[in-house]
PDB file of N, CA and C in Angstrom:
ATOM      1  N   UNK A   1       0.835  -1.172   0.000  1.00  0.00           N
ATOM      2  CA  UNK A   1       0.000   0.000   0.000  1.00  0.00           C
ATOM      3  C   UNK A   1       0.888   1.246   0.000  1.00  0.00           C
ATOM      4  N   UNK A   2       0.434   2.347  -1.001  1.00  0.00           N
ATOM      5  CA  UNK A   2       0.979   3.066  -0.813  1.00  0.00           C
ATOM      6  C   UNK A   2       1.378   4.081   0.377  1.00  0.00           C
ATOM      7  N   UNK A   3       2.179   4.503   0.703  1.00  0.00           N
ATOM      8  CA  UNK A   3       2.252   5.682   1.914  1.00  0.00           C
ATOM      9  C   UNK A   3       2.075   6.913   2.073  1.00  0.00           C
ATOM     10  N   UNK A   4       1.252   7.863   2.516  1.00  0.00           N
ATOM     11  CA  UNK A   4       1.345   9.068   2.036  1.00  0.00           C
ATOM     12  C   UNK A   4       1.525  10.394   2.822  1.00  0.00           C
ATOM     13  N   UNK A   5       2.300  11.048   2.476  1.00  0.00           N
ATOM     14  CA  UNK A   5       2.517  11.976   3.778  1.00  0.00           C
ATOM     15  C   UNK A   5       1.651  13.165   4.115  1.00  0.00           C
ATOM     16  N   UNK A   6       0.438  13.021   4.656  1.00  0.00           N
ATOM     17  CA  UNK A   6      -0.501  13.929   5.219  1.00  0.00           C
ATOM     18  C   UNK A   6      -0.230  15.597   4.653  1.00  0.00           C
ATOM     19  N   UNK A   7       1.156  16.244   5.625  1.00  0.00           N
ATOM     20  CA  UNK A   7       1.813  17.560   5.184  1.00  0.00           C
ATOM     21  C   UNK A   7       2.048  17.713   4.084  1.00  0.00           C
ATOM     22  N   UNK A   8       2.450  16.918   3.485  1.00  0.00           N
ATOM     23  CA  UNK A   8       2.721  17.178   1.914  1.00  0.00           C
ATOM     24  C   UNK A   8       1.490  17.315   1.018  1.00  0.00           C
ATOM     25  N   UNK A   9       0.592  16.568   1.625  1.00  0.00           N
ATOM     26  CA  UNK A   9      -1.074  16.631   0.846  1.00  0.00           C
ATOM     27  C   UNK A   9      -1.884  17.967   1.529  1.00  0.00           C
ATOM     28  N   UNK A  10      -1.671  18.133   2.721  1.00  0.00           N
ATOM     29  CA  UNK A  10      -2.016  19.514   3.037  1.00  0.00           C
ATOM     30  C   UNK A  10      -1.882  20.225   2.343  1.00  0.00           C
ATOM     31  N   UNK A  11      -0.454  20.965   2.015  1.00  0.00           N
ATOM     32  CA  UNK A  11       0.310  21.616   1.205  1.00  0.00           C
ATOM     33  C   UNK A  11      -0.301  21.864   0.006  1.00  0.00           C
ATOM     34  N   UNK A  12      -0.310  20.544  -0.649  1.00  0.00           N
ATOM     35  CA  UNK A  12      -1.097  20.556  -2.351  1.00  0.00           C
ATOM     36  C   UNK A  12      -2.440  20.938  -1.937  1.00  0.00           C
ATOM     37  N   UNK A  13      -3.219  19.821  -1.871  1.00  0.00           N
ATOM     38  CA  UNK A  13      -4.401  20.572  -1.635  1.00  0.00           C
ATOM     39  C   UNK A  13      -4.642  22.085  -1.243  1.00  0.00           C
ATOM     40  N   UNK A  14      -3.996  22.758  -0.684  1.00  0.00           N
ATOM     41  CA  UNK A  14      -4.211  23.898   0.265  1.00  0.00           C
ATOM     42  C   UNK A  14      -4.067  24.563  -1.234  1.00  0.00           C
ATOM     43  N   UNK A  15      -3.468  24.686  -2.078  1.00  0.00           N
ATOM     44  CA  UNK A  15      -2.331  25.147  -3.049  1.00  0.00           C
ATOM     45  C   UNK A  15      -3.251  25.076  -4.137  1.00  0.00           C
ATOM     46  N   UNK A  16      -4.083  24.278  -4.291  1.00  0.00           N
ATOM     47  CA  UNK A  16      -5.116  23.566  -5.288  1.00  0.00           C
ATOM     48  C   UNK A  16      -6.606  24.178  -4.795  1.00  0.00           C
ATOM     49  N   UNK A  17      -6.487  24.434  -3.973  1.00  0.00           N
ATOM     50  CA  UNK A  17      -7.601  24.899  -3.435  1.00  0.00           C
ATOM     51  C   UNK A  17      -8.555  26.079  -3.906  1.00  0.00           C
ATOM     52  N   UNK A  18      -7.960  27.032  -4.624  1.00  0.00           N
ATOM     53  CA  UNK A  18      -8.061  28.229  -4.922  1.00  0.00           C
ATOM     54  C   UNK A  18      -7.993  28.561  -6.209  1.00  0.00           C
ATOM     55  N   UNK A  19      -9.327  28.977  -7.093  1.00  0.00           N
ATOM     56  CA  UNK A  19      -9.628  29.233  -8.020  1.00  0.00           C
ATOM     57  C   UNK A  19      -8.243  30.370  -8.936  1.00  0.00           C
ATOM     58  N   UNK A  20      -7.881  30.879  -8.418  1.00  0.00           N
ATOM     59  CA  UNK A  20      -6.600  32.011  -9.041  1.00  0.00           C
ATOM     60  C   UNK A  20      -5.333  30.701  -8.994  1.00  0.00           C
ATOM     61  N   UNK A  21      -5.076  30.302  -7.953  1.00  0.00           N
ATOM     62  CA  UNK A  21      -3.578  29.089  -8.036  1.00  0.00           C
ATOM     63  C   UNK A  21      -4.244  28.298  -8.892  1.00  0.00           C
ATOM     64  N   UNK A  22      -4.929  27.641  -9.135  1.00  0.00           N
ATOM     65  CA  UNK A  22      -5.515  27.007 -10.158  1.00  0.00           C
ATOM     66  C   UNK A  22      -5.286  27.489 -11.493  1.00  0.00           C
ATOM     67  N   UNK A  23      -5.643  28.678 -11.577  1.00  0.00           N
ATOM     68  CA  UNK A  23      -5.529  29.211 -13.298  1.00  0.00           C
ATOM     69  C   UNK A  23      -4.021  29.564 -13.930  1.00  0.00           C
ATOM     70  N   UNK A  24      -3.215  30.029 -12.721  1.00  0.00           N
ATOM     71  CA  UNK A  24      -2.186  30.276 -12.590  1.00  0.00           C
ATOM     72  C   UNK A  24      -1.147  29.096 -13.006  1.00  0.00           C
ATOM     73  N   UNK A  25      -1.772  27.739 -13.101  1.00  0.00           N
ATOM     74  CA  UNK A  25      -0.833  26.790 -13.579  1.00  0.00           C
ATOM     75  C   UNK A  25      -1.756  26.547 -14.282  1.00  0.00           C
ATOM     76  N   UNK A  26      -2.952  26.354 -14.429  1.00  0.00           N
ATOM     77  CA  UNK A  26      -3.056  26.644 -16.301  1.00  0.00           C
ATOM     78  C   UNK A  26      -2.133  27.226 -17.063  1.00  0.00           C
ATOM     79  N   UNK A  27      -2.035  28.607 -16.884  1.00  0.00           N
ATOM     80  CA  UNK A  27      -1.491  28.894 -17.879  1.00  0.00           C
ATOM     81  C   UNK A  27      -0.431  28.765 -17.994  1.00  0.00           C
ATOM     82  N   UNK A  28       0.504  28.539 -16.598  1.00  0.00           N
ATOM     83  CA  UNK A  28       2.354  28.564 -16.391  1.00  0.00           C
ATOM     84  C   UNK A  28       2.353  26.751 -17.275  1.00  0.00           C
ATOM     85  N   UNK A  29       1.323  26.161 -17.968  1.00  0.00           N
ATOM     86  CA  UNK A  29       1.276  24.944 -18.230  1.00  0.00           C
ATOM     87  C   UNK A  29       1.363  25.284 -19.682  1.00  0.00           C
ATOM     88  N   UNK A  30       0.936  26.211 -20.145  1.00  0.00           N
ATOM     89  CA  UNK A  30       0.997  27.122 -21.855  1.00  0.00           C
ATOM     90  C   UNK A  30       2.313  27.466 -21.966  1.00  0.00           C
ATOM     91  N   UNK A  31       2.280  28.543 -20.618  1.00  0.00           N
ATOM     92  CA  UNK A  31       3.953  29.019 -20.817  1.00  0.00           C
ATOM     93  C   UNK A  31       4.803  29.656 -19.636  1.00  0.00           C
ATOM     94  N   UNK A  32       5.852  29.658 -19.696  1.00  0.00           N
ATOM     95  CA  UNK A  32       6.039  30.362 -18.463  1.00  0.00           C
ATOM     96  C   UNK A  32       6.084  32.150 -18.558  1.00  0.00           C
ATOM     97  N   UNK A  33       6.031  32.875 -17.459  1.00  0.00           N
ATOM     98  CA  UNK A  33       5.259  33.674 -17.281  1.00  0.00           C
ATOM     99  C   UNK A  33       6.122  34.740 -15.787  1.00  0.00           C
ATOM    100  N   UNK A  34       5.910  36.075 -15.947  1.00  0.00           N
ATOM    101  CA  UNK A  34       7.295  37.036 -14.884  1.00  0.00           C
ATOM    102  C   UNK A  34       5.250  36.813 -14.097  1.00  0.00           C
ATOM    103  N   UNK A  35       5.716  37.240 -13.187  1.00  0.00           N
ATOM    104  CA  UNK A  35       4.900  37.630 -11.634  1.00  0.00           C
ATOM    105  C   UNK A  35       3.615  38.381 -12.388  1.00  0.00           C
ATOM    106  N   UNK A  36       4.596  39.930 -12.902  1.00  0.00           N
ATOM    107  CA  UNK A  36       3.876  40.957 -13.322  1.00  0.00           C
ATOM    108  C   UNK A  36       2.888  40.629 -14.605  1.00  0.00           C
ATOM    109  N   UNK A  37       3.526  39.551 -14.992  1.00  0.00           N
ATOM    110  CA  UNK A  37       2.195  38.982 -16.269  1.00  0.00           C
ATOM    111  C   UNK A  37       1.034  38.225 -15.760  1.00  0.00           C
ATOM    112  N   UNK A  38       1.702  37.319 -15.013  1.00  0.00           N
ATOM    113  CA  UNK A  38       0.523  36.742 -14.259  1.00  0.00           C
ATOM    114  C   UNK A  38      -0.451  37.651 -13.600  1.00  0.00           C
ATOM    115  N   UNK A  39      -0.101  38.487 -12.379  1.00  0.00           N
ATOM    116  CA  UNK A  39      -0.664  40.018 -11.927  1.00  0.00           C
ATOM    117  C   UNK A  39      -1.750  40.660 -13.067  1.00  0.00           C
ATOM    118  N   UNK A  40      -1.336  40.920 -14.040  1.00  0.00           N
ATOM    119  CA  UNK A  40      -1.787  41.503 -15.157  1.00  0.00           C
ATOM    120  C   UNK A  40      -2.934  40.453 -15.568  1.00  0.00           C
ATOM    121  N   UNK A  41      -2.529  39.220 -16.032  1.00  0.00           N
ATOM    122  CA  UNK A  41      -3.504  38.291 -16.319  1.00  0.00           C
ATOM    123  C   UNK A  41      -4.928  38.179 -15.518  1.00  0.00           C
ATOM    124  N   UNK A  42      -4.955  38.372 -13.931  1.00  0.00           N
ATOM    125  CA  UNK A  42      -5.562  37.764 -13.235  1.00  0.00           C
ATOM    126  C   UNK A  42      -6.169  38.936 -12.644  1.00  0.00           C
ATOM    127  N   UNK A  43      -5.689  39.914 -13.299  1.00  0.00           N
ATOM    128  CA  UNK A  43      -6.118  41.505 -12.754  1.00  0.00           C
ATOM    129  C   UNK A  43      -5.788  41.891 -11.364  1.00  0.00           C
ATOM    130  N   UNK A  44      -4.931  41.484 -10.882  1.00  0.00           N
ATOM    131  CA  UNK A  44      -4.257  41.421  -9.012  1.00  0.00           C
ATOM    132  C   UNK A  44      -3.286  42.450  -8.661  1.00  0.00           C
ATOM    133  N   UNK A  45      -3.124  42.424  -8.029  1.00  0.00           N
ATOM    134  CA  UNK A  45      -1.835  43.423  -7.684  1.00  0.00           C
ATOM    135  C   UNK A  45      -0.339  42.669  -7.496  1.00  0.00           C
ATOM    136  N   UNK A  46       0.789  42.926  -7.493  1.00  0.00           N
ATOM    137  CA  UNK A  46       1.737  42.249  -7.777  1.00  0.00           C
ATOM    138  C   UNK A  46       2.036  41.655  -6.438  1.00  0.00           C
ATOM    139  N   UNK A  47       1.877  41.827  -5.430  1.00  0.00           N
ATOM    140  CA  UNK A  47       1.709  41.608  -3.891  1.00  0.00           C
ATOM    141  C   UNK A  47       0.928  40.805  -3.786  1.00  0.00           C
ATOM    142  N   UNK A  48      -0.503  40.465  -4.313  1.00  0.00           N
ATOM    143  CA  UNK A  48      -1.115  39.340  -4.208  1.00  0.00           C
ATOM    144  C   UNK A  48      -0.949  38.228  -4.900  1.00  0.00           C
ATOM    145  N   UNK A  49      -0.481  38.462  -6.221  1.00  0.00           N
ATOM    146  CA  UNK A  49       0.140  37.377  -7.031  1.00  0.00           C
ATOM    147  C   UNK A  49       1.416  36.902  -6.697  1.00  0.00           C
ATOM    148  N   UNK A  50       2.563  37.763  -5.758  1.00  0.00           N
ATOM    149  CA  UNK A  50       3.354  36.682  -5.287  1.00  0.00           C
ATOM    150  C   UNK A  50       3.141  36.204  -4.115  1.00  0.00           C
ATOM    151  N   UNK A  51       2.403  36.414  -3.287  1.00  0.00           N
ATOM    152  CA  UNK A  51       1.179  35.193  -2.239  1.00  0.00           C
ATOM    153  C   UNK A  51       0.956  34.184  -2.744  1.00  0.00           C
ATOM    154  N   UNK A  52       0.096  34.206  -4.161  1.00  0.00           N
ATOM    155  CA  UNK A  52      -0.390  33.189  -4.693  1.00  0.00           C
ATOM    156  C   UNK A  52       0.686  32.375  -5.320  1.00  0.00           C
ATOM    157  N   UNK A  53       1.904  32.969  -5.665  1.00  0.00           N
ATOM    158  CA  UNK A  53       2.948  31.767  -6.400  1.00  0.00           C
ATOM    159  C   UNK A  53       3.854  31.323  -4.981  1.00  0.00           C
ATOM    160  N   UNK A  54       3.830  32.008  -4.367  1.00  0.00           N
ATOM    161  CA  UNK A  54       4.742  31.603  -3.202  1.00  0.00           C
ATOM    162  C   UNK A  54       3.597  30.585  -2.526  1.00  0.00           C
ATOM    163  N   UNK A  55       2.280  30.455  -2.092  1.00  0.00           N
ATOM    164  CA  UNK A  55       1.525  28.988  -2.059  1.00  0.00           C
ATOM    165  C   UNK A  55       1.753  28.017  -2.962  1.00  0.00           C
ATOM    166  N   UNK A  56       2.434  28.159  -4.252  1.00  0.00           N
ATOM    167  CA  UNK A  56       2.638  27.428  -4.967  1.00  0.00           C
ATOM    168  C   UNK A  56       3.857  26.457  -5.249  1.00  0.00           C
ATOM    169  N   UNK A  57       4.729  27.823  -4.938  1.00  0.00           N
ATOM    170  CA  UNK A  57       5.849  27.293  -4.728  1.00  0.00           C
ATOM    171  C   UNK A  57       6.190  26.283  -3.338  1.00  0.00           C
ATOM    172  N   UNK A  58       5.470  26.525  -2.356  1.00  0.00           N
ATOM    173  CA  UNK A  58       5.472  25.729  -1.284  1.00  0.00           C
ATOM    174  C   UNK A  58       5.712  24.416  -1.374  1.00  0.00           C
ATOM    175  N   UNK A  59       4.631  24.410  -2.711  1.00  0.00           N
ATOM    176  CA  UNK A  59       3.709  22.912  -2.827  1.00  0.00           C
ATOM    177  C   UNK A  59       4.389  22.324  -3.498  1.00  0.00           C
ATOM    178  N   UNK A  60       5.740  22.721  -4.799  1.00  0.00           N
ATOM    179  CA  UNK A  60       6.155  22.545  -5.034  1.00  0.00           C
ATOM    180  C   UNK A  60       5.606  22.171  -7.077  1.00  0.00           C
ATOM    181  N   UNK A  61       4.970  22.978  -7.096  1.00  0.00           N
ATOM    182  CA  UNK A  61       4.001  23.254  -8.213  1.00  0.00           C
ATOM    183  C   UNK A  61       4.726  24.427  -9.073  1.00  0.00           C
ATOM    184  N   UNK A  62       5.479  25.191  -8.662  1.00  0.00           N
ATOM    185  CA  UNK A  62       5.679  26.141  -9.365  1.00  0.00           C
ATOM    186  C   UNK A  62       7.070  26.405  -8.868  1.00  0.00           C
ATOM    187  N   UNK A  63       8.177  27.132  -9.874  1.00  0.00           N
ATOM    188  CA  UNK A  63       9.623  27.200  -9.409  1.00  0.00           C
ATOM    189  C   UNK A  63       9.483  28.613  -9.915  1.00  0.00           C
ATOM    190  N   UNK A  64      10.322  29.419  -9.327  1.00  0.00           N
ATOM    191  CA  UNK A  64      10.457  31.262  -9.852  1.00  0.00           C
ATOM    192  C   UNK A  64      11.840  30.881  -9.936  1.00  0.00           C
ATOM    193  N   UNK A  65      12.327  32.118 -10.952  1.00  0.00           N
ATOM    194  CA  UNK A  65      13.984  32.282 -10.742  1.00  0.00           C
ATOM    195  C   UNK A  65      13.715  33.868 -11.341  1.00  0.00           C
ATOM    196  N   UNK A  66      15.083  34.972 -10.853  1.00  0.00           N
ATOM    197  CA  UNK A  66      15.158  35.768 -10.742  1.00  0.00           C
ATOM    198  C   UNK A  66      16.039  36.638 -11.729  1.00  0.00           C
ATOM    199  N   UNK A  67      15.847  36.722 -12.698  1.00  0.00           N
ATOM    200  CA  UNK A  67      16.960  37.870 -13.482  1.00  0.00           C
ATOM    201  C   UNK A  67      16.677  38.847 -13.582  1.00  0.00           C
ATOM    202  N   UNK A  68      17.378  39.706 -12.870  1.00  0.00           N
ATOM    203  CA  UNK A  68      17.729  41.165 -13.243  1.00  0.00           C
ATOM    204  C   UNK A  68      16.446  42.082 -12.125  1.00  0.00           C
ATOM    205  N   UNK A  69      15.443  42.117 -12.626  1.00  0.00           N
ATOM    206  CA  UNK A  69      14.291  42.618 -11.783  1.00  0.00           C
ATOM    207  C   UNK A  69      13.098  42.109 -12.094  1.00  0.00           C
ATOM    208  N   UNK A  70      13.205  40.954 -12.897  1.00  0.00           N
ATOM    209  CA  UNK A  70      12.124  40.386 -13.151  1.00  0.00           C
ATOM    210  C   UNK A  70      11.974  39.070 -12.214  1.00  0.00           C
ATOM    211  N   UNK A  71      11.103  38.797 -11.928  1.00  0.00           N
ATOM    212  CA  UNK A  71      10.799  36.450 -11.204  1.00  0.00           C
ATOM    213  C   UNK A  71       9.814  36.188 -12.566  1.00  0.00           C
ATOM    214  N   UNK A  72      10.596  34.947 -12.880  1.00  0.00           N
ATOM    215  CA  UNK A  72       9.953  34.527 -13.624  1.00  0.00           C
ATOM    216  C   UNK A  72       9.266  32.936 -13.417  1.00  0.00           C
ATOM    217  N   UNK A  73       8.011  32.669 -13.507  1.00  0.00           N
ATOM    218  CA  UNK A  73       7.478  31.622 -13.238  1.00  0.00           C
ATOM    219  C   UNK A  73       7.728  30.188 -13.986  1.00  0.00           C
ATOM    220  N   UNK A  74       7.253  28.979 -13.767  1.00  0.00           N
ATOM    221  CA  UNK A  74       7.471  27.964 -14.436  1.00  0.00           C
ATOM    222  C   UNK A  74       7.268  26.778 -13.789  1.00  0.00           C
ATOM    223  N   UNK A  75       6.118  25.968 -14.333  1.00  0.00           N
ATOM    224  CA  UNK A  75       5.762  24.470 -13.593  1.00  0.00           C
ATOM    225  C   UNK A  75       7.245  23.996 -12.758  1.00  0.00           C
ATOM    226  N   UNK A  76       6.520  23.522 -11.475  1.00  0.00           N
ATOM    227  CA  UNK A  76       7.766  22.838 -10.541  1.00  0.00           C
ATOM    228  C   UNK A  76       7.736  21.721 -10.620  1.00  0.00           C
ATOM    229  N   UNK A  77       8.574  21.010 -10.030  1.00  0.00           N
ATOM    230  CA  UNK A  77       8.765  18.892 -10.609  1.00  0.00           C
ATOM    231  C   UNK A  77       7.988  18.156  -9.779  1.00  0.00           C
ATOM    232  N   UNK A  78       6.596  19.157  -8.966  1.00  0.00           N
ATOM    233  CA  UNK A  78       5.086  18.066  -8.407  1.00  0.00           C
ATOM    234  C   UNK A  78       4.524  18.218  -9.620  1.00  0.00           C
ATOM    235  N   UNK A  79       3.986  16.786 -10.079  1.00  0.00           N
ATOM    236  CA  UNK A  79       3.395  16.102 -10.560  1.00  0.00           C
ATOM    237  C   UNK A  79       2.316  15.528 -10.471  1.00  0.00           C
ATOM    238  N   UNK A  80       1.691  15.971  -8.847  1.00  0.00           N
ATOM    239  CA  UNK A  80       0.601  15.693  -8.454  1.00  0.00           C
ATOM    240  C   UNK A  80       0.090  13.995  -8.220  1.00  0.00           C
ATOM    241  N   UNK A  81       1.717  13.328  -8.870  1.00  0.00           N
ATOM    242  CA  UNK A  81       1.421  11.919  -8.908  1.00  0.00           C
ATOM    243  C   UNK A  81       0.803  10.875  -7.527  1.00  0.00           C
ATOM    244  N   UNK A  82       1.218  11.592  -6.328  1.00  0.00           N
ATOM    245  CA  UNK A  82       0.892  10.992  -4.870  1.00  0.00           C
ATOM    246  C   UNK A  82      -0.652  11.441  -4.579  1.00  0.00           C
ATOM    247  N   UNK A  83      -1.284  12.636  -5.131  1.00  0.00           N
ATOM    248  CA  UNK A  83      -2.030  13.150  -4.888  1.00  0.00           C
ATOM    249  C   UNK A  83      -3.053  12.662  -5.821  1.00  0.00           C
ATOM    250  N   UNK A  84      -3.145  12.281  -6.872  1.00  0.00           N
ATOM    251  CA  UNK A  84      -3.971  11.334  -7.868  1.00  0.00           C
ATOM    252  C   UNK A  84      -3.907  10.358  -7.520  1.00  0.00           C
ATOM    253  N   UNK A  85      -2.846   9.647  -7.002  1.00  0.00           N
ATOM    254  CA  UNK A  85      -2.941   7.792  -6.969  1.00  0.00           C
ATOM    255  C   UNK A  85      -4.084   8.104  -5.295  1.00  0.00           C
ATOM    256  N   UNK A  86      -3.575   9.129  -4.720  1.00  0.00           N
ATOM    257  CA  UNK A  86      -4.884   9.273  -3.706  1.00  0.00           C
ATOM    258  C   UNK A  86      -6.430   9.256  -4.119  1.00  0.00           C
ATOM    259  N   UNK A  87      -6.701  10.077  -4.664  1.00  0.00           N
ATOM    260  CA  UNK A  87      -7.781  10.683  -5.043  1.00  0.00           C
ATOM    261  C   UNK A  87      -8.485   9.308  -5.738  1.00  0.00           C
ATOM    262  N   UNK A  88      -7.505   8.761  -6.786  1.00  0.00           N
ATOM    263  CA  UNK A  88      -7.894   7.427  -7.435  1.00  0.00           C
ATOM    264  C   UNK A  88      -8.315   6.194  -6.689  1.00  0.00           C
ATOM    265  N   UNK A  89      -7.876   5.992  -5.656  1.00  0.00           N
ATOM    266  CA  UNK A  89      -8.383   4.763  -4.294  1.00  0.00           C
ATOM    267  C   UNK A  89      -9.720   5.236  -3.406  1.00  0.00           C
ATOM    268  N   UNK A  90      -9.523   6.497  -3.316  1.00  0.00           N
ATOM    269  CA  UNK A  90     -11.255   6.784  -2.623  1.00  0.00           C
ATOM    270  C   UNK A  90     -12.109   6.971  -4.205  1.00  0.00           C
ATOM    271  N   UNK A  91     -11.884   6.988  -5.506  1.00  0.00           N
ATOM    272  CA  UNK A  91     -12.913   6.766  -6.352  1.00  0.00           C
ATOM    273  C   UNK A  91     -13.231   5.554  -6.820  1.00  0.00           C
ATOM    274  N   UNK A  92     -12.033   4.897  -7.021  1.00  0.00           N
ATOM    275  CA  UNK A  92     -12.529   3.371  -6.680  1.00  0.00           C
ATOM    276  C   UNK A  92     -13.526   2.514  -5.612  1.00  0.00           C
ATOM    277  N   UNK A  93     -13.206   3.350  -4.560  1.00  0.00           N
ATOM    278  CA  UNK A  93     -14.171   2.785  -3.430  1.00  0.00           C
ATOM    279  C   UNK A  93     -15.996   3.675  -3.528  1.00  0.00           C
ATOM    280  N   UNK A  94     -15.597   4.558  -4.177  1.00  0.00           N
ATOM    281  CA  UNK A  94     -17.093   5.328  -4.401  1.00  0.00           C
ATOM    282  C   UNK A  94     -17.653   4.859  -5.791  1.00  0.00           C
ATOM    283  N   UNK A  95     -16.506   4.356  -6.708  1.00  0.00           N
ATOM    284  CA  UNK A  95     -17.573   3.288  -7.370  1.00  0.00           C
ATOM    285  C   UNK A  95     -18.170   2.105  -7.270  1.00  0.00           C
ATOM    286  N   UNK A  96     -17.226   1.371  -6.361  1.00  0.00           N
ATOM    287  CA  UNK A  96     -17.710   0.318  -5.808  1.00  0.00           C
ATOM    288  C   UNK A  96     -18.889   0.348  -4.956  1.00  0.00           C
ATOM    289  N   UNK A  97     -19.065   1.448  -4.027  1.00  0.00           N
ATOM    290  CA  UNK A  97     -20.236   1.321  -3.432  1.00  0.00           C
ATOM    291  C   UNK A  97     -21.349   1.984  -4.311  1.00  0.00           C
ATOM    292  N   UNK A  98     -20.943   2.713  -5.390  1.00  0.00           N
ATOM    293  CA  UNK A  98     -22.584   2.592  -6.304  1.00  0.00           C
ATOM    294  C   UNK A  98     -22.557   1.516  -7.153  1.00  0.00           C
ATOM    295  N   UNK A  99     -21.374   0.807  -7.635  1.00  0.00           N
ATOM    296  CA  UNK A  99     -22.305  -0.476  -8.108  1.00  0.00           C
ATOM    297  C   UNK A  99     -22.823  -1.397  -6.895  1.00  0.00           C
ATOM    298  N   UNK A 100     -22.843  -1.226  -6.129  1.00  0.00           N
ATOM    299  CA  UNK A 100     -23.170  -2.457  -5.308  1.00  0.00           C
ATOM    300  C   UNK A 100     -24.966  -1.890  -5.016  1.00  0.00           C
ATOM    301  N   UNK A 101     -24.872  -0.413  -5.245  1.00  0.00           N
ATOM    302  CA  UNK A 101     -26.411   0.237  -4.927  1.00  0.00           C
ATOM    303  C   UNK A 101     -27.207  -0.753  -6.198  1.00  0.00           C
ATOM    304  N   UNK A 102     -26.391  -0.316  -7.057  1.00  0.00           N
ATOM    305  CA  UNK A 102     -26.838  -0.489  -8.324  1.00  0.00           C
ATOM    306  C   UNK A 102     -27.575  -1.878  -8.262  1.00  0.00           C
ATOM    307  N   UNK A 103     -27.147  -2.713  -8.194  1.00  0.00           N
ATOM    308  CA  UNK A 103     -27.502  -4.085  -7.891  1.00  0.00           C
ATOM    309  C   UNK A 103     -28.971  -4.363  -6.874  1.00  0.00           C
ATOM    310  N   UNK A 104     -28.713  -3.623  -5.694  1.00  0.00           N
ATOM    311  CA  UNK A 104     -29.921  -3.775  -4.616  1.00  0.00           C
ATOM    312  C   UNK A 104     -30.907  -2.955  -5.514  1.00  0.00           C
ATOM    313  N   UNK A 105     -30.922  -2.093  -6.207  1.00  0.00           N
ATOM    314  CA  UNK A 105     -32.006  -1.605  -6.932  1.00  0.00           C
ATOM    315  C   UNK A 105     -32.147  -2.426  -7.813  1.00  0.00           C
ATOM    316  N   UNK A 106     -31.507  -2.606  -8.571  1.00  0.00           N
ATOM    317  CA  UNK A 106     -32.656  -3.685  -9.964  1.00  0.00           C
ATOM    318  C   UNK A 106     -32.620  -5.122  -9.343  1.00  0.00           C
ATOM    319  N   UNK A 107     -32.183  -5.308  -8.380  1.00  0.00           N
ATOM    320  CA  UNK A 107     -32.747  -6.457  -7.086  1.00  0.00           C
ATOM    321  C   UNK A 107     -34.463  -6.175  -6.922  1.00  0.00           C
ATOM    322  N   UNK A 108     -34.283  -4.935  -6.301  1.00  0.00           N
ATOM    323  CA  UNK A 108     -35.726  -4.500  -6.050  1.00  0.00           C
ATOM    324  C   UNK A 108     -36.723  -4.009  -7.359  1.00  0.00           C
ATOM    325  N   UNK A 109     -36.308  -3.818  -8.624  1.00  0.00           N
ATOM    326  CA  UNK A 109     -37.062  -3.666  -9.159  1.00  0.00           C
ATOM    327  C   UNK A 109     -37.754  -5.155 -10.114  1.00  0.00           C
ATOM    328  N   UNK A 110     -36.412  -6.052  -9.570  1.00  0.00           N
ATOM    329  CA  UNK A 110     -36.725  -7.255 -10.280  1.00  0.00           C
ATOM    330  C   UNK A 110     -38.224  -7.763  -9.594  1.00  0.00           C
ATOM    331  N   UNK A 111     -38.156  -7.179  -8.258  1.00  0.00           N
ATOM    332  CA  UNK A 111     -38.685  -8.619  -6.906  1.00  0.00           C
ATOM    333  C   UNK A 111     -40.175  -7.369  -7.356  1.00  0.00           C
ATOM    334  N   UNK A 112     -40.308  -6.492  -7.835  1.00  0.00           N
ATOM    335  CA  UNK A 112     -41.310  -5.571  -7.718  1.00  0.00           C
ATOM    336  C   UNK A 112     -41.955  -6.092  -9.384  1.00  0.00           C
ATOM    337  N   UNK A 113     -41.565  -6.115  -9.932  1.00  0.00           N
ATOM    338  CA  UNK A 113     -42.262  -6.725 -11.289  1.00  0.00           C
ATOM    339  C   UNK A 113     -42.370  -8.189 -11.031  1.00  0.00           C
ATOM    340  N   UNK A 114     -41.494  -8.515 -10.675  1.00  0.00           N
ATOM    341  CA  UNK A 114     -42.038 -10.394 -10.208  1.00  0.00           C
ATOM    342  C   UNK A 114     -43.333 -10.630  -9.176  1.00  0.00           C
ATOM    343  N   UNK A 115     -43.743  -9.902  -8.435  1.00  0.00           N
ATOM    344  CA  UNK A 115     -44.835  -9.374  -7.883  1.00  0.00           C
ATOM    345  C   UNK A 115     -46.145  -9.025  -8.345  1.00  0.00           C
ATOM    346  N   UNK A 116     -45.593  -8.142  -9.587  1.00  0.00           N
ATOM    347  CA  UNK A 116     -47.158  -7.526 -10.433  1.00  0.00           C
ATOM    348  C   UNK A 116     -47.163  -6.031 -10.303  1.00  0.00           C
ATOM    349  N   UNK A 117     -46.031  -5.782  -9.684  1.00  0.00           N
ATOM    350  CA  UNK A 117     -46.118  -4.399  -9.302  1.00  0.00           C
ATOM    351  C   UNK A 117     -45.621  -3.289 -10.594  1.00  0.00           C
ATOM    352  N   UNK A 118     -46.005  -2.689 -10.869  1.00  0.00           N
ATOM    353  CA  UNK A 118     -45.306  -1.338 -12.185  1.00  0.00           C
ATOM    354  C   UNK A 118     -43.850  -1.054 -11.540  1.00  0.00           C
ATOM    355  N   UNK A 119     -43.108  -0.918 -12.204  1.00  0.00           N
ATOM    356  CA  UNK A 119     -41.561  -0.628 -11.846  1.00  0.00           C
ATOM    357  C   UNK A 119     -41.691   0.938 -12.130  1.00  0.00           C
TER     358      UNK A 119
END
């Protein structure tokens, strides 16, 4: 079974959480991108957009590097891979328990027409 480290899923999630960090690697996923473009993009102030990449960078989603007077953005090496193989084991188990619904209903709709009853 896999292992997974709680803090580190905090982190992402927390990071993922938020409709602007969200779009923000949309697009750093098109291209990479200085602070002040992103800012510009998202209509923010440059103070709130490096909040939002510095949550990112946390998570390890996003890497900045610095020339001259510009930060420039760019997908970081999370992959989100621990965080999907998560997400993927509780949907497995939430399909499993609707097929199993699935079953007790046309169970019951069988035992309800075998009856005489209108389904």
């Amino acid at each position: 079974m896999v292992q997974f480290n709680a803090q580190h899923f905090d982190t992402s999630f927390a990071a993922l959480s938020d409709a602007t960090r969200r779009g923000v690697l949309e697009q750093l996923a098109r291209q990479d991108a200085s602070i002040s473009e992103l800012a510009e993009t998202f209509e923010m102030t440059l103070t709130g957009m490096k909040k939002h990449v510095s949550v990112l960078e946390q998570a390890g989603l996003v890497v900045t590097e610095k020339v001259g007077r510009v930060r420039t953005c760019r997908l970081g090496v999370s992959r989100l891979e621990q965080e999907a193989a998560w997400i993927e084991r509780y949907r497995q188990m939430w399909a499993a328990r609707f097929n199993e619904l699935d079953k007790v209903v046309e169970e019951l709709k069988r035992r309800e027409k075998a009856n005489g009853r209108p389904s």
